[in-house]
Protein backbone atom coordinates (compact mmCIF):
# COMPACT_ATOMS: atom_id res chain seq x y z
CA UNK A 1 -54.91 -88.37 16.01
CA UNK A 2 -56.97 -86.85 18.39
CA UNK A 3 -57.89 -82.62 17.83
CA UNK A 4 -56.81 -79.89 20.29
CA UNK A 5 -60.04 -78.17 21.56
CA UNK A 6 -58.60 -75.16 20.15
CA UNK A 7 -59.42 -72.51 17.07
CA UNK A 8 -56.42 -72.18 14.88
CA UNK A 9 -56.60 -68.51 13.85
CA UNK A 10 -55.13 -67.42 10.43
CA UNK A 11 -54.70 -63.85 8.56
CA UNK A 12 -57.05 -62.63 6.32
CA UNK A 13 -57.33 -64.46 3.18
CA UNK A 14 -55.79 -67.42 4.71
CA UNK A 15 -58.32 -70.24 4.95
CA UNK A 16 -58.15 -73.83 6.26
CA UNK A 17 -57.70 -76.88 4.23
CA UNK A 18 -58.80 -79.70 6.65
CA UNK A 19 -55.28 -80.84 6.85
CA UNK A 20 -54.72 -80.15 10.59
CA UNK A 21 -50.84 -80.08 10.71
CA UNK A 22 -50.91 -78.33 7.74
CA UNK A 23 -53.17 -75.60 8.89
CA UNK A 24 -51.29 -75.13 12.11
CA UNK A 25 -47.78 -74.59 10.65
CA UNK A 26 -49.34 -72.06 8.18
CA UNK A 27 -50.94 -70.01 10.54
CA UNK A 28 -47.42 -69.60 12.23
CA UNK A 29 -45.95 -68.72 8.97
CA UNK A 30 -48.58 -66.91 7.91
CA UNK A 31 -48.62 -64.33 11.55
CA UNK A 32 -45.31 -62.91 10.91
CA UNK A 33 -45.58 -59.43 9.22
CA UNK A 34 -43.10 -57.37 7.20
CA UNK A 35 -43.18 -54.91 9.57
CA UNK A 36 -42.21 -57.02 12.78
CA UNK A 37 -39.41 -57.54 14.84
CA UNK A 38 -38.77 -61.38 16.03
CA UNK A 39 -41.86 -62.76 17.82
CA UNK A 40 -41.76 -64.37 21.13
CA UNK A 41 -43.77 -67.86 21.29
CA UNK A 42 -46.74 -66.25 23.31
CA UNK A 43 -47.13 -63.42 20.54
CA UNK A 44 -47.17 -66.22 18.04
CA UNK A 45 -49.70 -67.95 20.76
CA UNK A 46 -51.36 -64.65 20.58
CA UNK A 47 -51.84 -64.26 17.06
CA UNK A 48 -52.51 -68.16 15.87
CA UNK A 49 -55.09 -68.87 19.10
CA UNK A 50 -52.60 -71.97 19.55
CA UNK A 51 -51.58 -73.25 22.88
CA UNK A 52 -48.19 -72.38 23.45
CA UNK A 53 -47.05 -76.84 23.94
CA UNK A 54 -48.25 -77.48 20.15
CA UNK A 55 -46.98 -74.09 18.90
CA UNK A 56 -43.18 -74.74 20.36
CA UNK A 57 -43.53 -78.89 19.13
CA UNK A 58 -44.89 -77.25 15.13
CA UNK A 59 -41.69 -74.45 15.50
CA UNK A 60 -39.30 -76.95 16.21
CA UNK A 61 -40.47 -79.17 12.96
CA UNK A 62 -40.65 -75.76 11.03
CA UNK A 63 -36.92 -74.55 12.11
CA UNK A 64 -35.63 -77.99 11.42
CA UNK A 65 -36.62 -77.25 7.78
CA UNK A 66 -35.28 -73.79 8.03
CA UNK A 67 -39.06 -72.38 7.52
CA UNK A 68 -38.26 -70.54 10.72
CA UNK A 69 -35.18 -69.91 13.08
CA UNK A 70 -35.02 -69.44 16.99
CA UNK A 71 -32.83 -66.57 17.97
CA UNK A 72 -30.21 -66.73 20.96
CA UNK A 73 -33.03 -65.02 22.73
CA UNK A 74 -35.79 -68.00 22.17
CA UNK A 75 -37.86 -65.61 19.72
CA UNK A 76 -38.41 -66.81 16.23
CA UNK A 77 -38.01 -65.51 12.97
CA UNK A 78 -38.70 -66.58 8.98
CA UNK A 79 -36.26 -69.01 7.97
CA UNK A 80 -33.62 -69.31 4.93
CA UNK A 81 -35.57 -72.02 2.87
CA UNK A 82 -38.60 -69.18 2.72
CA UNK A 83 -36.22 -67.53 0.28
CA UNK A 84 -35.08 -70.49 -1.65
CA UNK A 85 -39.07 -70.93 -2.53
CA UNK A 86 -39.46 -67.54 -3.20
CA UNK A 87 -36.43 -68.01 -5.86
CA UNK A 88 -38.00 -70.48 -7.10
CA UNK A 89 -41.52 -69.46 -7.07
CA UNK A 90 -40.26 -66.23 -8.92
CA UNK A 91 -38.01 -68.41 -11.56
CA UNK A 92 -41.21 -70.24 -12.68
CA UNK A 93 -43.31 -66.81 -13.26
CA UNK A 94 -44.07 -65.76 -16.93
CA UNK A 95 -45.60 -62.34 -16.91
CA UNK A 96 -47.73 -63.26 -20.16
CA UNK A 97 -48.79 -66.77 -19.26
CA UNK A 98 -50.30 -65.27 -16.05
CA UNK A 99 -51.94 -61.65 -17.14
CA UNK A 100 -52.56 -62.77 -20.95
CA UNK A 101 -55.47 -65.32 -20.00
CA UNK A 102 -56.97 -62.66 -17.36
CA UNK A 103 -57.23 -59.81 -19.49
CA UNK A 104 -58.98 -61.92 -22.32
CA UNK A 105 -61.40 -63.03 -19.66
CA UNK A 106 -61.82 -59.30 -18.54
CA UNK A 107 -62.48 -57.83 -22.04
CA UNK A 108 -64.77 -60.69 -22.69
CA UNK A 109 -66.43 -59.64 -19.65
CA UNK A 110 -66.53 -55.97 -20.25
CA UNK A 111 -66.15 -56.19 -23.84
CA UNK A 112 -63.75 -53.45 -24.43
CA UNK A 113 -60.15 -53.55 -25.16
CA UNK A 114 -57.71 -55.08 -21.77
CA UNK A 115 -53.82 -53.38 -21.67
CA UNK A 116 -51.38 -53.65 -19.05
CA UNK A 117 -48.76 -51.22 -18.45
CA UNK A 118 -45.50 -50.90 -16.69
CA UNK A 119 -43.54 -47.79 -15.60
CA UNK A 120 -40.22 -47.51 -17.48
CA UNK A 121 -38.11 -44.16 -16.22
CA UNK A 122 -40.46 -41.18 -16.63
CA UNK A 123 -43.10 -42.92 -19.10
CA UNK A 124 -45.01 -46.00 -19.03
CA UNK A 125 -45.27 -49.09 -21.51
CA UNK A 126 -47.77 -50.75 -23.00
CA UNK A 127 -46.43 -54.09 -22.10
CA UNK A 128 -49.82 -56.26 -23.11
CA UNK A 129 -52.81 -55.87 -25.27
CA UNK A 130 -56.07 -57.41 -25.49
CA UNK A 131 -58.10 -55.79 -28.37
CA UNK A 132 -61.79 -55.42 -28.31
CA UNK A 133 -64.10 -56.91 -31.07
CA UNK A 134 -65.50 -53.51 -31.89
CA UNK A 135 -64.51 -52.04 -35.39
CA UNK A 136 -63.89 -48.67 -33.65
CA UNK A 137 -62.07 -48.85 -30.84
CA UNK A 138 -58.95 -47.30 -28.74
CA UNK A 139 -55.96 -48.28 -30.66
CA UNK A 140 -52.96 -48.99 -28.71
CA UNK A 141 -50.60 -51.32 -28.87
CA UNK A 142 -47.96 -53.71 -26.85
CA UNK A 143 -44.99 -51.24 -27.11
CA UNK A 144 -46.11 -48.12 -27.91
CA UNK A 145 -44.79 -45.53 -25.12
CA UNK A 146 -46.83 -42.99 -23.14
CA UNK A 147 -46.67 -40.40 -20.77
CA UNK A 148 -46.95 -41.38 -16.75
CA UNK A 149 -49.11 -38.00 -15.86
CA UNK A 150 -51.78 -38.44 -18.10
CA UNK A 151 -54.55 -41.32 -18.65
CA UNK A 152 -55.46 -44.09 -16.27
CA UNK A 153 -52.63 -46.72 -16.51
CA UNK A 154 -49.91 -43.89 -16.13
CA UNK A 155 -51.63 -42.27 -12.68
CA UNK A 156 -52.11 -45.48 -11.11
CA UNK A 157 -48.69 -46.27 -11.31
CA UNK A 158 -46.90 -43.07 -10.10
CA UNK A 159 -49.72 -42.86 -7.32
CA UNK A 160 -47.84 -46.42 -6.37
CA UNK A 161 -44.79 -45.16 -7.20
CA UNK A 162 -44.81 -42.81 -4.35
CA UNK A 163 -46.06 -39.87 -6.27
CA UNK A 164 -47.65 -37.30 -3.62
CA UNK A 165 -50.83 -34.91 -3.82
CA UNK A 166 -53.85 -34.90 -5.40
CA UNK A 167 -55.15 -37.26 -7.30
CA UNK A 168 -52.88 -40.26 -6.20
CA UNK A 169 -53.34 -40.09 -2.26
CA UNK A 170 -56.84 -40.58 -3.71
CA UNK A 171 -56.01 -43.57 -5.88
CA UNK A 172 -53.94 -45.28 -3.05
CA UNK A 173 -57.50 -45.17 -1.25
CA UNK A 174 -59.46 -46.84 -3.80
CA UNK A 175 -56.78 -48.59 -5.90
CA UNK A 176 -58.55 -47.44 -8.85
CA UNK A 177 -58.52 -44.32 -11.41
CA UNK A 178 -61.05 -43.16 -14.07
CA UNK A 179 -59.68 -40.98 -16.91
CA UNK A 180 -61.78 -39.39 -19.01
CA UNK A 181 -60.10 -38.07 -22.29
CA UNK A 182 -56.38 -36.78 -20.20
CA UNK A 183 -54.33 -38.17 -22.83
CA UNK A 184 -56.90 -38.15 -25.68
CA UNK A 185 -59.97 -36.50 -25.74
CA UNK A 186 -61.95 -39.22 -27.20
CA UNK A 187 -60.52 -42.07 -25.18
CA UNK A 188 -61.62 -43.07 -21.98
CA UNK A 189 -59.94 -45.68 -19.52
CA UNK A 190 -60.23 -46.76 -16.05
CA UNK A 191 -56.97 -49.13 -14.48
CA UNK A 192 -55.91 -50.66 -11.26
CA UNK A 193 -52.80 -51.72 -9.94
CA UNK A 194 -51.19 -54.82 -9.66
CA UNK A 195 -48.28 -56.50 -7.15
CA UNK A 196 -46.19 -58.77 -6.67
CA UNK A 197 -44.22 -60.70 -4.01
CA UNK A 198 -44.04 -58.30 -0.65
CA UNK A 199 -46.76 -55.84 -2.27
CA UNK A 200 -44.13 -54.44 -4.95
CA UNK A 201 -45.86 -52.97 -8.17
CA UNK A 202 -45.78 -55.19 -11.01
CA UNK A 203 -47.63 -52.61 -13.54
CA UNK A 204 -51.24 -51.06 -13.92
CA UNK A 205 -54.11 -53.11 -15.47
CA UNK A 206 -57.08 -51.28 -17.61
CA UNK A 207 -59.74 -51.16 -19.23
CA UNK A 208 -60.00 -48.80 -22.34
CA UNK A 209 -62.69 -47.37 -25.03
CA UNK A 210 -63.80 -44.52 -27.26
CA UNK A 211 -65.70 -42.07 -24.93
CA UNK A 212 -68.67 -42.32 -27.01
CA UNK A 213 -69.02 -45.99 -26.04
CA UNK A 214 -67.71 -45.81 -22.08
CA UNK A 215 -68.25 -42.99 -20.10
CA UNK A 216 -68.29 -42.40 -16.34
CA UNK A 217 -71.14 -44.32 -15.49
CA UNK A 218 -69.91 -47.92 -17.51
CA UNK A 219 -66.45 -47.15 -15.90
CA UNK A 220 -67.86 -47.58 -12.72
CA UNK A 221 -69.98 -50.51 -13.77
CA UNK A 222 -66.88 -52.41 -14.76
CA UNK A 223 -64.47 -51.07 -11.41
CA UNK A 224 -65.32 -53.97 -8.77
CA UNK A 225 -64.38 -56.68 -11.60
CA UNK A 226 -61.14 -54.94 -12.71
CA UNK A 227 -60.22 -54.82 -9.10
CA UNK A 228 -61.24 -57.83 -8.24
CA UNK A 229 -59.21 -59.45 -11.39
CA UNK A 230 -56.36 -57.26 -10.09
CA UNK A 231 -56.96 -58.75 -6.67
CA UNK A 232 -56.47 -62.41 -8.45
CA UNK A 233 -53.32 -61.36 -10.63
CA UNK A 234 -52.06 -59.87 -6.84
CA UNK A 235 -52.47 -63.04 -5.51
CA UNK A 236 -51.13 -65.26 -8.32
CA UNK A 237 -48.12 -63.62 -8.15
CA UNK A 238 -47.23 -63.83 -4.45
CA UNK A 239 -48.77 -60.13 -3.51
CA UNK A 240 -52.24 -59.68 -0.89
CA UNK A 241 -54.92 -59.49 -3.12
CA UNK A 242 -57.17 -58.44 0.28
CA UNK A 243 -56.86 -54.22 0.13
CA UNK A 244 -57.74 -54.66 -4.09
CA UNK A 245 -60.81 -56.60 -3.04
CA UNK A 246 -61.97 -54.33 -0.19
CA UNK A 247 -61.66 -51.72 -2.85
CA UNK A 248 -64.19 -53.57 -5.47
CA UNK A 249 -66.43 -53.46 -2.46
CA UNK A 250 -66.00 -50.05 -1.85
CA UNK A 251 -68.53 -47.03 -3.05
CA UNK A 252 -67.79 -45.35 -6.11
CA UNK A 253 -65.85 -42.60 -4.34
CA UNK A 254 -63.15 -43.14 -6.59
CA UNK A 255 -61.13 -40.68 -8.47
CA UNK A 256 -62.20 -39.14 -11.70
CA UNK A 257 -60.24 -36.85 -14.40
């Protein structure tokens, strides 16, 4: 089947597979945004480079599936069978199968202890635990209860909780936060966050360590692969990895405390 002489755009993150078809239909899927009204066919036109003859022949084959719908007023919208995957997709999740193997890999990597919290009322959770292979290390464990306001895992997820003022606009910036002995003096810990389907906050991962053995400066040795393993968790479970990547790329402006 002969090529149109045209360059299928797609959002960020999005790349093609060499299936031609393929790639077409998911850059239409892919250009709707949570914040949009119904798009007319030369928006979508606009925003996948297609020609507006193979974009109107893909929507039809797409709304026959119910992957989109065409409104009374010939603008097109996400379909019902994107939320029958999505039930799906979420049915199949397990929480430890998927962060479990990823935090061994990190504290392999960094070799200090992995934990992953999740906010629960007005504390947080340890909900999983990687241990480090050092005889003295931070002990925590999956479980054990701690306050939201102080240490790493706790500020990163009221910052994405909404939380306003300093440090967590900060945090929101560079999706990262370095604590250095809030909720114990001689522990140190640095976390990020991770999401879900639609960018909703799963929980915070970190890293964590005696202060005699991590300070500042290994902190910010180990922040672009904490983000960028939060990026892959993000991704894995439906959210956009992208803004946890820029971050890794980022500086180290990041907040400290």
């Amino acid at each position: 089947m002969a090529r149109d002489s045209q360059t299928v755009r797609t959002p960020l993150g999005v790349t093609a597979s060499g299936i031609d078809v393929l790639d077409r239909a998911a850059s239409i899927l892919f250009a709707f945004r949570r914040t949009d009204e119904p798009l007319t066919l030369a928006q979508l036109s606009e925003r996948t480079g297609l020609y507006k003859s193979t974009l109107s022949r893909l929507a039809q084959a797409l709304c026959h599936h119910n992957l989109l719908i065409r409104l009374n007023d010939g603008r097109y919208w996400i379909g019902s069978a994107a939320i029958h995957l999505c039930g799906i997709y979420e049915a199949g999740l397990d929480l430890r199968d998927i962060l479990v193997p990823a935090m061994k890999q990190l504290s392999t990597e960094c070799g200090e202890a992995a934990s992953f919290h999740v906010r629960e009322g007005d504390h947080r959770v340890c909900l999983y635990r990687v241990a480090s292979h050092h005889s003295i290390r931070a002990e925590v464990h999956p479980g054990d209860v701690q306050p939201l306001g102080l240490g790493a895992g706790g500020r990163v997820l009221l910052a994405f909780s909404g939380e306003e003022g300093a440090p967590y606009d900060e945090i929101r910036r560079t999706y990262v936060y370095l604590s250095v002995g809030e909720r114990d003096a001689e522990t140190t810990g640095i976390s990020a966050p991770v999401f879900k389907i639609g960018q909703e906050l799963v929980g915070s991962l970190g890293i964590v360590a005696p202060a005699t053995r991590m300070g500042v400066e290994q902190m910010h040795r180990y922040r672009p692969r904490l983000l960028q393993v939060a990026a892959q968790l993000t991704t894995t479970l439906g959210g956009n990895g992208a803004p946890l990547l820029a971050a890794a790329a980022m500086g180290q402006g990041v907040s400290t405390e």
